[in-house]
C-alpha atoms as a PDB file:
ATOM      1  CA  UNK A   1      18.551   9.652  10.387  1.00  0.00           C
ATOM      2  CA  UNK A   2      15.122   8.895   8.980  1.00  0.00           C
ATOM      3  CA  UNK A   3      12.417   8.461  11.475  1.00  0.00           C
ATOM      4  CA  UNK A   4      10.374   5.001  12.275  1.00  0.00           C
ATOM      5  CA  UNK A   5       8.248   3.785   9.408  1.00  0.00           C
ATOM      6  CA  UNK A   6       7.034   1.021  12.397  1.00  0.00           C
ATOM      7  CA  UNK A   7       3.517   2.744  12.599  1.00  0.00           C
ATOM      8  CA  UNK A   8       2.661   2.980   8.496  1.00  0.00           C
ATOM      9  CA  UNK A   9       0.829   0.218   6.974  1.00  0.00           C
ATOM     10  CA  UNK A  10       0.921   0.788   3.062  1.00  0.00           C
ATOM     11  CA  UNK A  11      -2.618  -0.379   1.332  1.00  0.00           C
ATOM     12  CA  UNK A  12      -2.686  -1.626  -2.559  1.00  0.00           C
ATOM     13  CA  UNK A  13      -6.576  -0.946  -4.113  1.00  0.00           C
ATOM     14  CA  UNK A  14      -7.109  -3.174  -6.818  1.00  0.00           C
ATOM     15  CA  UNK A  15     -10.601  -4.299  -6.638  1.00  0.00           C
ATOM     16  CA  UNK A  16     -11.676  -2.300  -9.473  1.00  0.00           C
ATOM     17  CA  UNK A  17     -13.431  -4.310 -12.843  1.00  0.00           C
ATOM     18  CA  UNK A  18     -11.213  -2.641 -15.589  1.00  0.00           C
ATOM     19  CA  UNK A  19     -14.807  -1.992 -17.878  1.00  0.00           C
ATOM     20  CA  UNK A  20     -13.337   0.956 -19.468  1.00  0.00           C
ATOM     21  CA  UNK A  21     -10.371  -1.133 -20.452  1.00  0.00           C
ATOM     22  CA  UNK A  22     -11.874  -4.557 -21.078  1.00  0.00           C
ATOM     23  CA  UNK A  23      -9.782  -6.696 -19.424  1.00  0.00           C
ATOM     24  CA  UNK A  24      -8.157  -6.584 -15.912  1.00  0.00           C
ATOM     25  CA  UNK A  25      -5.652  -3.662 -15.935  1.00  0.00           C
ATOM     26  CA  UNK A  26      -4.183  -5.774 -12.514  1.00  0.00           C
ATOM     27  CA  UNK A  27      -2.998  -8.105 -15.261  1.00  0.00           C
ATOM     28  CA  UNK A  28      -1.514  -5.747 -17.550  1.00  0.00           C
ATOM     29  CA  UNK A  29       2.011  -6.422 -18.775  1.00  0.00           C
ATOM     30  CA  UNK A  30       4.883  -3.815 -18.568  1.00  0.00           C
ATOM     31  CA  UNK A  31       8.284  -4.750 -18.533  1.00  0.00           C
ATOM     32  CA  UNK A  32       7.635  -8.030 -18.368  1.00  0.00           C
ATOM     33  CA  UNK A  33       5.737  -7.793 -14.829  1.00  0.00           C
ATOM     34  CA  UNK A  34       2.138  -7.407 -14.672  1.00  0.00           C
ATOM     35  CA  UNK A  35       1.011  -3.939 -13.269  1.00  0.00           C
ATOM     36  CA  UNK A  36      -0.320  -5.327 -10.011  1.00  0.00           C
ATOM     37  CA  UNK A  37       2.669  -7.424  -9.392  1.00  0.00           C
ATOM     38  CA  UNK A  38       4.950  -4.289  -9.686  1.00  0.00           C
ATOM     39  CA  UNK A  39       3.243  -2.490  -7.017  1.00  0.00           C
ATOM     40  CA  UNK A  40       3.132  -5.612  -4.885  1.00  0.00           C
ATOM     41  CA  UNK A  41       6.958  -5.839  -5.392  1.00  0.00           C
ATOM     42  CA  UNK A  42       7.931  -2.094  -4.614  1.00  0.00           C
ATOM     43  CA  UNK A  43       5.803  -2.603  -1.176  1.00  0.00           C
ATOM     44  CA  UNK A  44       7.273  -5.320  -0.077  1.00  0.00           C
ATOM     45  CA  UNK A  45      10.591  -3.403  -0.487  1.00  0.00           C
ATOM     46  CA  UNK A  46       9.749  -0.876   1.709  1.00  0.00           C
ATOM     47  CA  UNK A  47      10.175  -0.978   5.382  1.00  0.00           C
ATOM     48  CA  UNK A  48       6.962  -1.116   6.992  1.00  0.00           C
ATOM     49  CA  UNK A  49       4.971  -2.762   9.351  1.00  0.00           C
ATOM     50  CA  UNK A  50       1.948  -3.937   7.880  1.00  0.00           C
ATOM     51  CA  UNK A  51       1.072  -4.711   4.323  1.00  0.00           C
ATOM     52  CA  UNK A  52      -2.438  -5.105   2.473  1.00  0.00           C
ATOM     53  CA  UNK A  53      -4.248  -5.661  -0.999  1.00  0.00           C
ATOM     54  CA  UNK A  54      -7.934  -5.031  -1.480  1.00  0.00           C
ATOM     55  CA  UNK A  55      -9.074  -7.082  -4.304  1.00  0.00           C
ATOM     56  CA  UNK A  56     -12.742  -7.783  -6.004  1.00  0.00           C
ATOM     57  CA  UNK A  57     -13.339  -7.922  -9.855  1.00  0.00           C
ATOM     58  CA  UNK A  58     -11.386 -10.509 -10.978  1.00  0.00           C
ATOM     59  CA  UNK A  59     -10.130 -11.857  -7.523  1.00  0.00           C
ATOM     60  CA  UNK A  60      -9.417 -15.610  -8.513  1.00  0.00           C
ATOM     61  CA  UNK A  61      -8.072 -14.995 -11.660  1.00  0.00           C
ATOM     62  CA  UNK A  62      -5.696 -12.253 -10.416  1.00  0.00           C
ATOM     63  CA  UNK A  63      -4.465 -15.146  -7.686  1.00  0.00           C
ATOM     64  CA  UNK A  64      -3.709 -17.446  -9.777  1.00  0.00           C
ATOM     65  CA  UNK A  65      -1.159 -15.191 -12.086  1.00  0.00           C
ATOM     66  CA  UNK A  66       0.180 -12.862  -9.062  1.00  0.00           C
ATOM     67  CA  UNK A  67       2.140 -13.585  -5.449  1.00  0.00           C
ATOM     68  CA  UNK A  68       0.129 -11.124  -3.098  1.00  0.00           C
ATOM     69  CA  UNK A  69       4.238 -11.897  -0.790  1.00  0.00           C
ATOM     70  CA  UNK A  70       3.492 -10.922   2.565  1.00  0.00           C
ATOM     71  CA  UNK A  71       0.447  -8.764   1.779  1.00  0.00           C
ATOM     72  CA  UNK A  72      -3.352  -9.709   3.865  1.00  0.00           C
ATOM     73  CA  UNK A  73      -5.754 -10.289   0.838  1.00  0.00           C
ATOM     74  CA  UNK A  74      -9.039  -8.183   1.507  1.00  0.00           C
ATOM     75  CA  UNK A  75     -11.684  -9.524  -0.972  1.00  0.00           C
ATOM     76  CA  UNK A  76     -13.797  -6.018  -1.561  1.00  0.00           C
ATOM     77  CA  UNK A  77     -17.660  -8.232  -2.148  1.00  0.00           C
ATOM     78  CA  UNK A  78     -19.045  -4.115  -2.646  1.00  0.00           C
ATOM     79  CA  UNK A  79     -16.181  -3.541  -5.770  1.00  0.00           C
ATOM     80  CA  UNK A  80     -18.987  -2.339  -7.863  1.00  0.00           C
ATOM     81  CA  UNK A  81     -19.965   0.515  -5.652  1.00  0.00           C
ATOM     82  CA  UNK A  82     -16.443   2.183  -6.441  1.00  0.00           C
ATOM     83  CA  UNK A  83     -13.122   2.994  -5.359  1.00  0.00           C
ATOM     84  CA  UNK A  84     -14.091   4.169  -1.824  1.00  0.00           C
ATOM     85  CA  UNK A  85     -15.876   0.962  -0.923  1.00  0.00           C
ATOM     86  CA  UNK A  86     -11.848  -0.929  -1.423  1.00  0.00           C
ATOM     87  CA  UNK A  87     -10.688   1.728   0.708  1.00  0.00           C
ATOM     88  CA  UNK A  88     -13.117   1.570   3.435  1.00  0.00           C
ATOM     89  CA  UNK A  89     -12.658  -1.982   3.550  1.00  0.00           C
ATOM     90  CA  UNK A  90      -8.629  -1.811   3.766  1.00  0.00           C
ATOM     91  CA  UNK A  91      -8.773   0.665   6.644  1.00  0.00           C
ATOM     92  CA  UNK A  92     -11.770  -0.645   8.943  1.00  0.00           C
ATOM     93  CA  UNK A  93      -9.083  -3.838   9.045  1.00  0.00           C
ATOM     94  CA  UNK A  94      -5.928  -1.731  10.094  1.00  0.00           C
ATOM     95  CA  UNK A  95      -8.171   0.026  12.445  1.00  0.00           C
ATOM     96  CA  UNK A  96      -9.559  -3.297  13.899  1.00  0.00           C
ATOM     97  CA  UNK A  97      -6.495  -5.769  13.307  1.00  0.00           C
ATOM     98  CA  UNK A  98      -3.854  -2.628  13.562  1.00  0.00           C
ATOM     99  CA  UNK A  99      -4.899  -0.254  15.663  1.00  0.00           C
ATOM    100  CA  UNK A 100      -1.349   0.972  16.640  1.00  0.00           C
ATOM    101  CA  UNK A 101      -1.368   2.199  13.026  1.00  0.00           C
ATOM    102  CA  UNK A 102      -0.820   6.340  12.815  1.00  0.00           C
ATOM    103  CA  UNK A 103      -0.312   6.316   8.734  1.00  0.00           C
ATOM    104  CA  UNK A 104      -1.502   4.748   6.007  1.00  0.00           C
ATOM    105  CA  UNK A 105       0.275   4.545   2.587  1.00  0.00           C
ATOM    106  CA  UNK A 106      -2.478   4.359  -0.487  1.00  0.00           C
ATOM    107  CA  UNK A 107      -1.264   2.770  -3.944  1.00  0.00           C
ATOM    108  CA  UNK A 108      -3.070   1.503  -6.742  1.00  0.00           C
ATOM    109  CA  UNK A 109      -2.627  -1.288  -8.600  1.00  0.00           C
ATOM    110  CA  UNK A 110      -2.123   0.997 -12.372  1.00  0.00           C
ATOM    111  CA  UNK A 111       0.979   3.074 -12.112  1.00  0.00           C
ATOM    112  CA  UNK A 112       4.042   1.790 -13.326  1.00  0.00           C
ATOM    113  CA  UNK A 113       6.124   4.284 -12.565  1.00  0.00           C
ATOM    114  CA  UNK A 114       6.124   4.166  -8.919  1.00  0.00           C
ATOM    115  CA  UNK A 115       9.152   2.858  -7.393  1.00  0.00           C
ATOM    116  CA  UNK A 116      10.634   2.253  -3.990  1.00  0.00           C
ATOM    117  CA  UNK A 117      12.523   5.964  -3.942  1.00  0.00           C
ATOM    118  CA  UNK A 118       9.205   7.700  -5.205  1.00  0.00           C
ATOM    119  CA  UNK A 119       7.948   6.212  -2.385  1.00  0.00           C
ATOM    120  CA  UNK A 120      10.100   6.549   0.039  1.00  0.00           C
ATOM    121  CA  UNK A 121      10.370  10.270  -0.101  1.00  0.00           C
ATOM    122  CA  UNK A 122       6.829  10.502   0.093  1.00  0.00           C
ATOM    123  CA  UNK A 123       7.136   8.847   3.676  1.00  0.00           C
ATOM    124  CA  UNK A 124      10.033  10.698   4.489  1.00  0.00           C
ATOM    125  CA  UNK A 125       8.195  14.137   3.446  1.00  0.00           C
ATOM    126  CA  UNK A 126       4.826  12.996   5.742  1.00  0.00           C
ATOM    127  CA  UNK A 127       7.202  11.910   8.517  1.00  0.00           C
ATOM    128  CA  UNK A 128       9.290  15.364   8.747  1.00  0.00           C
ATOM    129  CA  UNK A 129       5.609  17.569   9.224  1.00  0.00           C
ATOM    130  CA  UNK A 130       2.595  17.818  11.166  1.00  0.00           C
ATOM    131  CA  UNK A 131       0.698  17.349   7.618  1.00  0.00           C
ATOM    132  CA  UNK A 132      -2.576  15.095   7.618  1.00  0.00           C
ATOM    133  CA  UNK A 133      -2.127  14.003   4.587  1.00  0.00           C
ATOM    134  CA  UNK A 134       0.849  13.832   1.567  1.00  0.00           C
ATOM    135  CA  UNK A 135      -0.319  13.028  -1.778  1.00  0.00           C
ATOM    136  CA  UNK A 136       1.462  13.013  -4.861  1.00  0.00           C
ATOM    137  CA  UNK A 137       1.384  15.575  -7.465  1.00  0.00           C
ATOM    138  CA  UNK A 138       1.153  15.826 -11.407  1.00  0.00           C
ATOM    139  CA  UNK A 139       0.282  18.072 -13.680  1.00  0.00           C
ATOM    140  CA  UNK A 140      -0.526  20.063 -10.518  1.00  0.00           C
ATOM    141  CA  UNK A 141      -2.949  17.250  -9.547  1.00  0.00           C
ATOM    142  CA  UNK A 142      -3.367  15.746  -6.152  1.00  0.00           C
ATOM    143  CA  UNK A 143      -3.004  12.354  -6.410  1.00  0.00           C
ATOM    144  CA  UNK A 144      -1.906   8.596  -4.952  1.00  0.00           C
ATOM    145  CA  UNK A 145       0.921   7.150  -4.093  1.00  0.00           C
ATOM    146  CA  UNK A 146      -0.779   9.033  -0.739  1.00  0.00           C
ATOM    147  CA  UNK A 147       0.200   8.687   2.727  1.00  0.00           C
ATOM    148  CA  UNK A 148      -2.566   9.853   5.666  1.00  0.00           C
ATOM    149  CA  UNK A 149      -2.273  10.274   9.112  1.00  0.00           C
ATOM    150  CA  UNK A 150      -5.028   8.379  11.516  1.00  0.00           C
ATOM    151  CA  UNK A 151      -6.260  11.407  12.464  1.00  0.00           C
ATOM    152  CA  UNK A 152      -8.069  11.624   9.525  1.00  0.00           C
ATOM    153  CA  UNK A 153      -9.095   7.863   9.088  1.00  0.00           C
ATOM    154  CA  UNK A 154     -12.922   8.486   9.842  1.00  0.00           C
ATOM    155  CA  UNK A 155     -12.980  11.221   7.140  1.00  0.00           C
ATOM    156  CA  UNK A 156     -11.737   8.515   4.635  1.00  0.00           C
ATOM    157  CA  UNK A 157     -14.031   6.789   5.633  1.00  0.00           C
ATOM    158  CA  UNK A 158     -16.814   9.065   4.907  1.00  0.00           C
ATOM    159  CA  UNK A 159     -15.945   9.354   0.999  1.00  0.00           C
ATOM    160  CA  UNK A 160     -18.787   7.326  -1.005  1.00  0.00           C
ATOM    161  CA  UNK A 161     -19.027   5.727  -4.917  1.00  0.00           C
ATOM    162  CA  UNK A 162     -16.413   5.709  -7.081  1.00  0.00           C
ATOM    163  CA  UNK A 163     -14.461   8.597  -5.290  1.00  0.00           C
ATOM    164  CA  UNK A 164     -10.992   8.307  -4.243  1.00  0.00           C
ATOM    165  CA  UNK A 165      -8.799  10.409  -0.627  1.00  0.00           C
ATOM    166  CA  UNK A 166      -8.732  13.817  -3.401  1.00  0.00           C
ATOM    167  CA  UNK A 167     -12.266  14.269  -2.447  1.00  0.00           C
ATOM    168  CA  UNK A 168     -10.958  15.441   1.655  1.00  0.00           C
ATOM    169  CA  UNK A 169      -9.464  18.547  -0.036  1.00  0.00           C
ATOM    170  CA  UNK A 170     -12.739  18.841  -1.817  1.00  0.00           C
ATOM    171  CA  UNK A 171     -14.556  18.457   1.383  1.00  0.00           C
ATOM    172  CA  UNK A 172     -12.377  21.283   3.525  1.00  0.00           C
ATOM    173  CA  UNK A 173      -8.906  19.848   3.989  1.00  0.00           C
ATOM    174  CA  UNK A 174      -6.165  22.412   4.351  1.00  0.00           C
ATOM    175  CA  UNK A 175      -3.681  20.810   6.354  1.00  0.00           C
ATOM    176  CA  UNK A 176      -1.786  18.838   3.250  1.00  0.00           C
ATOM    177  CA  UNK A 177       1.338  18.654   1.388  1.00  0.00           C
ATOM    178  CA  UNK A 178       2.088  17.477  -2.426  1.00  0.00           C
ATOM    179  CA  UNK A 179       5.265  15.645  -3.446  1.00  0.00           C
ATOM    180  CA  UNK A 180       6.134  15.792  -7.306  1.00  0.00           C
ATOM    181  CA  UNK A 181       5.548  12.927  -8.687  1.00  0.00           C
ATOM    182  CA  UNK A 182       5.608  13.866 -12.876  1.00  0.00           C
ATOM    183  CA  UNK A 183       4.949  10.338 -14.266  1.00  0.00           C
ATOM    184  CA  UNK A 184       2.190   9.210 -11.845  1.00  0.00           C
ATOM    185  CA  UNK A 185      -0.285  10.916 -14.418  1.00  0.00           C
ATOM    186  CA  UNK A 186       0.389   7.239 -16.130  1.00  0.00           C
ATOM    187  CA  UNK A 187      -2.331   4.839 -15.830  1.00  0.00           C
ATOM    188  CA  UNK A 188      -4.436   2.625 -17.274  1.00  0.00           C
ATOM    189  CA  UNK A 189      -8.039   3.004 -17.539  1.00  0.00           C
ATOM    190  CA  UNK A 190      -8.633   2.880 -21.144  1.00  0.00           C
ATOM    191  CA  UNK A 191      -6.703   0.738 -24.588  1.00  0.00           C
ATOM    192  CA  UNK A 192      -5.470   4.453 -25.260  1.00  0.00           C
ATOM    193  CA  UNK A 193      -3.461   4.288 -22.163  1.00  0.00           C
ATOM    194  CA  UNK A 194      -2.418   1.169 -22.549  1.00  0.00           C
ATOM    195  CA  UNK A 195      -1.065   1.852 -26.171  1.00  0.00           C
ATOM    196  CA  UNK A 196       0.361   4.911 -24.949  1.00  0.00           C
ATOM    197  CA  UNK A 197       2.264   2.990 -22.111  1.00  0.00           C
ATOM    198  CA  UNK A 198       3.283   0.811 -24.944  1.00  0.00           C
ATOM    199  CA  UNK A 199       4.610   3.652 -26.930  1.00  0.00           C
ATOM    200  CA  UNK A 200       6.691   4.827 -24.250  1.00  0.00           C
ATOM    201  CA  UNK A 201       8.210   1.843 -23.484  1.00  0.00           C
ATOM    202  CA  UNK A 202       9.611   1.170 -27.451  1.00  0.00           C
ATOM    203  CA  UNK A 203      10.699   5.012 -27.354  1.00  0.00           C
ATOM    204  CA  UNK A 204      12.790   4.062 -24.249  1.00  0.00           C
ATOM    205  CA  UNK A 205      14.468   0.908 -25.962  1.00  0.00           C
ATOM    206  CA  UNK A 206      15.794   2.527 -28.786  1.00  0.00           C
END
């Protein structure tokens, strides 16, 4: 019997500008969904109680070519100070609109790979230990899809620039778990990636 996923609110970060990439990586197509859309999609699959999206760069034009569902739009105004600002800004609402929240589920807006089972055992692994945090793991990397408890909300909130949650183990975290998670090294920062993504896809197809 899986426990209640009543108390998680899963938050999307995709307020980013896309410079390295030149064009809005939100707005990237992959099987014939754009990037941000898939995310959107797998969230609103999964059984939980609140949903947001943190968006900046970009913000009207991303509106106009994706449904945001049942997701609270966020409009990050600090985008340009880095990832942390988007994250700050999606938990200082669950802690003020929320505040029976005890997890929050981090995804980006980049990774097409994630998928409601990925997911879902990442929740199910957080839910079954007294861990603070559960991040996803590649290449032996720490890494989002992430899920962290509210006991360690004001230490997220301390991270500044362009950081993202990795920098708590930097900072002294010990209480954490990883969940394998091979093909979230995929993204797209850079046309490289993008081509790469590409690649993979036509190599699947035939």
């Amino acid at each position: 019997m899986k426990e209640s996923t009543s108390n998680i609110a899963v938050l999307i970060l995709a307020a980013g500008s896309s410079s390295r990439l030149g064009k809005p990586k939100q707005l990237v197509n992959f099987r014939s969904k754009f990037l941000l859309q898939h995310s959107i999609d797998v969230s609103e699959a999964l059984n939980l109680s609140e949903k947001l999206i943190v968006l900046g760069a970009n913000a009207a034009r991303i509106l106009r070519e994706v449904d945001h569902k049942n997701h609270q739009l966020l409009i990050n105004d600090n985008w340009q100070k880095g990832m942390s600002t988007s994250l700050k800004k999606g938990l200082e609402e669950i802690q003020n609109s929320y505040p029976v929240i005890d997890n929050v589920l981090v995804l980006l807006s980049d990774q097409p790979f994630i998928s409601v089972s990925v997911l879902q055992e990442l929740i199910d692994q957080h839910l079954k230990t007294n861990c603070l945090a559960s991040f996803s793991e590649y290449r032996g990397i720490p890494g989002v899809p992430a899920i962290f408890s509210k006991e360690i909300f004001e230490d997220l909130l301390k991270i500044e620039g362009d950081r993202g949650a990795r920098d708590l183990i930097k900072n002294g975290l010990t209480n954490y778990q990883l969940i394998s998670f091979e093909k979230g090294i995929i993204d797209i920062d850079t046309e490289d990636d993008l081509q790469q993504l590409k690649q993979l896809e036509h190599e699947a197809k035939t």
